[in-house]
Protein backbone atom coordinates (compact mmCIF):
# COMPACT_ATOMS: atom_id res chain seq x y z
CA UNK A 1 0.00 0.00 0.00
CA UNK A 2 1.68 3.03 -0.95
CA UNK A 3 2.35 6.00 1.57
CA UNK A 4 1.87 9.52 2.32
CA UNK A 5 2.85 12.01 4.54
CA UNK A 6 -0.24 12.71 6.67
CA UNK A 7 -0.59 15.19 10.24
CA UNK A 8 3.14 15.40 9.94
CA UNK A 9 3.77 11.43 9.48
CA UNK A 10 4.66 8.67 7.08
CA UNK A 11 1.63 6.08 7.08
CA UNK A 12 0.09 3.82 5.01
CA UNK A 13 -2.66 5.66 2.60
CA UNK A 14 -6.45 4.82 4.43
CA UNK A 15 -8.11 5.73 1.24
CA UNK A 16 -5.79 3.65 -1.14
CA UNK A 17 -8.33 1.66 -3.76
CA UNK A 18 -11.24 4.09 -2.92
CA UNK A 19 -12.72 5.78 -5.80
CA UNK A 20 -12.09 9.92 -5.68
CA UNK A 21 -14.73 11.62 -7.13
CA UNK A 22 -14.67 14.57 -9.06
CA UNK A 23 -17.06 17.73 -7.96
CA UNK A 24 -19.53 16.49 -11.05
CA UNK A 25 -19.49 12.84 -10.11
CA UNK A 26 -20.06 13.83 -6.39
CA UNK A 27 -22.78 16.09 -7.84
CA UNK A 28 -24.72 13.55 -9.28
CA UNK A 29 -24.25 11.07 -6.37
CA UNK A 30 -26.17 13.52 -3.94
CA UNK A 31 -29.24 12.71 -5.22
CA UNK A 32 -28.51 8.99 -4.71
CA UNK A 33 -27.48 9.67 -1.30
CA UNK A 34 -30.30 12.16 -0.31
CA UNK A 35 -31.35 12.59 3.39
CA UNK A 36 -29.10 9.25 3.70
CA UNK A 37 -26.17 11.13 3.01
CA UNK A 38 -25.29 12.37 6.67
CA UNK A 39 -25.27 8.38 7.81
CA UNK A 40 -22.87 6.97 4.73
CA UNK A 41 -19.48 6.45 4.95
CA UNK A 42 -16.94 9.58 3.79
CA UNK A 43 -16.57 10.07 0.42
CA UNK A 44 -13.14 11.33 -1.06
CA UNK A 45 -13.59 14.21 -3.84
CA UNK A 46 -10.14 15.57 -5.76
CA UNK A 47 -10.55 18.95 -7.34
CA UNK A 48 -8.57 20.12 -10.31
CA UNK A 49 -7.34 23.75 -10.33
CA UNK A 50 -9.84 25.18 -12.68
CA UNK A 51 -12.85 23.57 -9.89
CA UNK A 52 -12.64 26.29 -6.91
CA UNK A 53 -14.16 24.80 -3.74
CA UNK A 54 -17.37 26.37 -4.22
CA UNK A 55 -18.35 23.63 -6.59
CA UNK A 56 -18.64 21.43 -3.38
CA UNK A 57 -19.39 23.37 -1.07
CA UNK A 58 -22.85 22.13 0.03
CA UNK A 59 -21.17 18.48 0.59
CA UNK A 60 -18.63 19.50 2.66
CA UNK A 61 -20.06 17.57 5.66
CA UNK A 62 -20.12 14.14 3.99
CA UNK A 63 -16.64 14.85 2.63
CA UNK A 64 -13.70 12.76 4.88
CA UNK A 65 -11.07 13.88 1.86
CA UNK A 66 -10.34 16.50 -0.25
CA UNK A 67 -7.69 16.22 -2.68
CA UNK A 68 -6.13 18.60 -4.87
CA UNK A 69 -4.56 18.16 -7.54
CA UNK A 70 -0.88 20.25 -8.72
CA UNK A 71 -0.59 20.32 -12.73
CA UNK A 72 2.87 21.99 -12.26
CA UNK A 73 4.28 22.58 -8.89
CA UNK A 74 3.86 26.51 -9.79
CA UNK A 75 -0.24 26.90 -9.89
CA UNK A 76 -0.87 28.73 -7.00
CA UNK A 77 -4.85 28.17 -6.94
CA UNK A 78 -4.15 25.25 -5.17
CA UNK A 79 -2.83 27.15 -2.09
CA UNK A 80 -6.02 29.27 -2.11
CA UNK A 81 -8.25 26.29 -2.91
CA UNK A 82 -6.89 24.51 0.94
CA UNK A 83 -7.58 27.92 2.39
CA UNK A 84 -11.06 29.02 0.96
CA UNK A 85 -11.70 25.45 2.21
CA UNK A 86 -10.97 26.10 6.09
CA UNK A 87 -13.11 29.30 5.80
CA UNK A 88 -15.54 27.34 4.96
CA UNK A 89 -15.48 25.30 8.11
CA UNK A 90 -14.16 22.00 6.61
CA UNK A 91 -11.96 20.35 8.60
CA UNK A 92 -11.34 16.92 7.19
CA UNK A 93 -8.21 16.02 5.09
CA UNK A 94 -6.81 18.16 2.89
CA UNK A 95 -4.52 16.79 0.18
CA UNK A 96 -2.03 17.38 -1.78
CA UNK A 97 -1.75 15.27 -5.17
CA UNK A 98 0.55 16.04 -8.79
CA UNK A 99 2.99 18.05 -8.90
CA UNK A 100 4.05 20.05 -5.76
CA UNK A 101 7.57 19.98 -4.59
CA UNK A 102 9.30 19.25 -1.29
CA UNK A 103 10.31 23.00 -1.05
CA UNK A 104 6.60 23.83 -0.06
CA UNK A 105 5.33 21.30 2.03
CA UNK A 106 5.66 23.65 5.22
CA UNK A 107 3.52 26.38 2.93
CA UNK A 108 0.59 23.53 2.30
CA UNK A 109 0.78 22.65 5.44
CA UNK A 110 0.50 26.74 6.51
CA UNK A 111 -2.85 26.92 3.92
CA UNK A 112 -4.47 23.95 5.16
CA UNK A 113 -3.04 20.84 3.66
CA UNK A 114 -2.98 18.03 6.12
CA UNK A 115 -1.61 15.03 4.27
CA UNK A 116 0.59 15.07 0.51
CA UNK A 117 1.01 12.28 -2.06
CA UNK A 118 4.04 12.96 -3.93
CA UNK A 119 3.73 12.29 -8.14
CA UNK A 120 7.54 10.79 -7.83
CA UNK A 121 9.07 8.09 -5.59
CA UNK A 122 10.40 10.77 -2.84
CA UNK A 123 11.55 9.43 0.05
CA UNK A 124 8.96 10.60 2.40
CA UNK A 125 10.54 10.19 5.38
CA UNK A 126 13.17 12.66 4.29
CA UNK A 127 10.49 15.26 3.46
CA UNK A 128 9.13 15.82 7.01
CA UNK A 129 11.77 17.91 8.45
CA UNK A 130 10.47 20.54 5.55
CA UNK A 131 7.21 20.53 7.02
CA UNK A 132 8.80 22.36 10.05
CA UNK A 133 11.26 24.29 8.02
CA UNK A 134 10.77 27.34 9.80
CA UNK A 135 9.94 27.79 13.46
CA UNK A 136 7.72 30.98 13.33
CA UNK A 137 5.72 32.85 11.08
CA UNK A 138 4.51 36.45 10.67
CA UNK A 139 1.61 36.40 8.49
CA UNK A 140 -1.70 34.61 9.72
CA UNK A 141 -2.57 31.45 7.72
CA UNK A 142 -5.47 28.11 8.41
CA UNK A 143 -2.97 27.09 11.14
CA UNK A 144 -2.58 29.98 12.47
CA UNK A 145 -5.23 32.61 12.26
CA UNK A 146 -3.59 35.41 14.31
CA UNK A 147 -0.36 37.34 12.87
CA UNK A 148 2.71 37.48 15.23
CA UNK A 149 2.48 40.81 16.55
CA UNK A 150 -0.85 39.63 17.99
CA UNK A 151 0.30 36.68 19.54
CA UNK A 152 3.15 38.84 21.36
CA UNK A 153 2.55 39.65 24.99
């Protein structure tokens, strides 16, 4: 079973072999689901960059992964995809698929991403340390909402 990094450890992927939907396919399954939907099992969605969060936003709640997917390690709608998803009160996995590099794991992580599949064979152990690449940070982001020089005493 292949790995990920995921909450800032290597483990063994829990949705490996489940289908991902994308925003039309989970869409169309809502009326299947109906008033039944709140009891089923999580459903894993992946977004591309041109399919903002809004096009799931009313099945947030039944959602226990969202992926999204990097075309080129260089699209930067995936960083505001993770965070327009926090303000919208989800709080499940956020993922990062395609083609991000190791160089911005501690920025995912900053916007919202929880857990990253790498594209390549990347030692993943040898990617965590970036995920704590710096030790503070001025700006607010999803992980934290207040900027430095209101956290100061």
């Amino acid at each position: 079973m292949p790995d990920v990094i995921k909450d800032g450890r290597v483990v063994a992927d829990p949705w490996q072999g489940q289908n991902l939907l994308t925003p039309q396919e989970l869409n169309a399954s809502g009326a299947l689901l109906g008033a039944a939907a709140a009891d089923a099992a999580p459903v894993a969605v992946v977004l591309a960059p041109d399919q903002p969060p809004s096009t799931i936003e009313g099945d947030l709640n039944r959602l226990g992964l969202v992926a999204i997917n990097f075309p080129v390690f260089t699209d930067g709608r995936c960083f505001s995809y993770a965070r327009e998803l926090r303000e919208l009160g989800y709080t499940g996995e956020i993922r990062a698929t395609g083609k991000f590099i190791r160089d911005q794991l501690f920025f995912l992580q900053r916007c919202g991403f929880t857990a990253f599949q790498f594209e390549d064979d990347a030692n993943l152990e040898d990617c965590l340390p970036s995920l704590t690449d710096f030790s503070e940070s001025y700006q607010a982001a999803a992980d934290q909402p207040e900027p430095l020089f209101r956290r100061r005493d």
